[in-house]
Protein backbone atom coordinates (compact mmCIF):
# COMPACT_ATOMS: atom_id res chain seq x y z
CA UNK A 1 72.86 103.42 124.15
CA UNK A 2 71.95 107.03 124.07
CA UNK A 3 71.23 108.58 121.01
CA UNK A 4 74.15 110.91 118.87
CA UNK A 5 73.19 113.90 117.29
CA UNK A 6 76.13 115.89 115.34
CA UNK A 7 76.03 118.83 112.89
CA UNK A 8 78.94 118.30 111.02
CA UNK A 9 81.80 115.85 110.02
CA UNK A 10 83.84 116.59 112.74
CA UNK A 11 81.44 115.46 115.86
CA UNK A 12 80.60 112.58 113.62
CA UNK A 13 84.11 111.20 113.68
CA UNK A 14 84.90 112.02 117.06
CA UNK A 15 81.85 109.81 118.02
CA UNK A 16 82.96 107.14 115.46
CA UNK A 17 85.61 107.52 117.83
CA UNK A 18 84.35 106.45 120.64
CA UNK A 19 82.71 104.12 118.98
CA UNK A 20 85.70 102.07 118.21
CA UNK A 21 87.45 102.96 121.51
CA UNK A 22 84.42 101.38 123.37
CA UNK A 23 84.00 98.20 120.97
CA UNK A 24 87.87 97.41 121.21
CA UNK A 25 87.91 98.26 125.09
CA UNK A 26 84.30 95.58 125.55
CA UNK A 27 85.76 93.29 123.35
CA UNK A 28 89.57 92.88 124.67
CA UNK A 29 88.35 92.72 127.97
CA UNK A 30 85.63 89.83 127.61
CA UNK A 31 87.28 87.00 128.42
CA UNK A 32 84.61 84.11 128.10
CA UNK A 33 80.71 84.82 127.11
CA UNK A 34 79.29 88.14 127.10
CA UNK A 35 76.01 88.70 128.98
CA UNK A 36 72.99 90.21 127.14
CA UNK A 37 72.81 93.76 127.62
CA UNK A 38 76.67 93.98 126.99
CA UNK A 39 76.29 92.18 123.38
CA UNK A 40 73.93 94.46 122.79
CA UNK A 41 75.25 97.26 123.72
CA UNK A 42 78.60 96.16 121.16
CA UNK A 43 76.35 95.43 118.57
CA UNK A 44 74.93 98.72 118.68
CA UNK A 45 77.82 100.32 118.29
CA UNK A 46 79.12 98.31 115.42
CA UNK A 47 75.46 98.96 113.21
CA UNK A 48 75.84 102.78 114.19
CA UNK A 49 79.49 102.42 112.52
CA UNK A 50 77.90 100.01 109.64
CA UNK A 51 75.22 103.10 109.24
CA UNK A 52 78.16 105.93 108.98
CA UNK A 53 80.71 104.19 107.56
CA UNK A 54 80.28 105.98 104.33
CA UNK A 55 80.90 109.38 105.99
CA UNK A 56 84.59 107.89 105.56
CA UNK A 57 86.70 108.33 102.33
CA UNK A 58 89.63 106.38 100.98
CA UNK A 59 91.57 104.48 103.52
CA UNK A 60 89.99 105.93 106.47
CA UNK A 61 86.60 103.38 105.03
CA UNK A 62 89.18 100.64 104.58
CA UNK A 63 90.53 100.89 108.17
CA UNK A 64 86.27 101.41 109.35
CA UNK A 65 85.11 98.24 107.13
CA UNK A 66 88.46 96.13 108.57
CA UNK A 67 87.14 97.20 112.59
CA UNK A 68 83.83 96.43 111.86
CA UNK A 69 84.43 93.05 110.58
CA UNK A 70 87.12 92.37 112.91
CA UNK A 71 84.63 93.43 115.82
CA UNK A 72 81.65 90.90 114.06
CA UNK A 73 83.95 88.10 114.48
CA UNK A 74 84.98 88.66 118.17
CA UNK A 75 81.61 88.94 119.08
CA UNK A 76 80.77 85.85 117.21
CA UNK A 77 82.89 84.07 119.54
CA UNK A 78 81.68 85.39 122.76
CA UNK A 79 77.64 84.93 121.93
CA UNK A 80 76.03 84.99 124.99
């Protein structure tokens, strides 16, 4: 995955954004085993969340913590 640079809190949670957009999109869509590059490519994107989650406050880091788990247990069932 390319890398994402931001300046301030704004672009940050616009590309947690995308983030979870692109996790739940990969991971509704698998429907049996996931090949390599795509479990990578998830799991990437849930350690970039994992790294930023703190950026969030309040509920906003409940809702974050709840994807992220959510997400690591999906992908647990669809190890390639």
């Amino acid at each position: 995955m390319p890398a994402y640079y931001y300046t301030n809190k704004s672009e940050l949670f616009a590309i947690i954004g995308e983030k979870i957009s692109f996790i739940n999109k990969s991971l509704l869509t698998a429907r049996e085993k996931l090949s390599g590059e795509e479990f990578q490519k998830i799991t990437e994107a849930i350690d970039f969340l994992k790294d930023h989650k703190y950026q969030m406050a309040d509920q906003g880091l409940n809702q974050l913590e709840y994807i992220i788990r959510s997400a690591e247990e999906k992908l647990k069932t669809l190890r390639h």
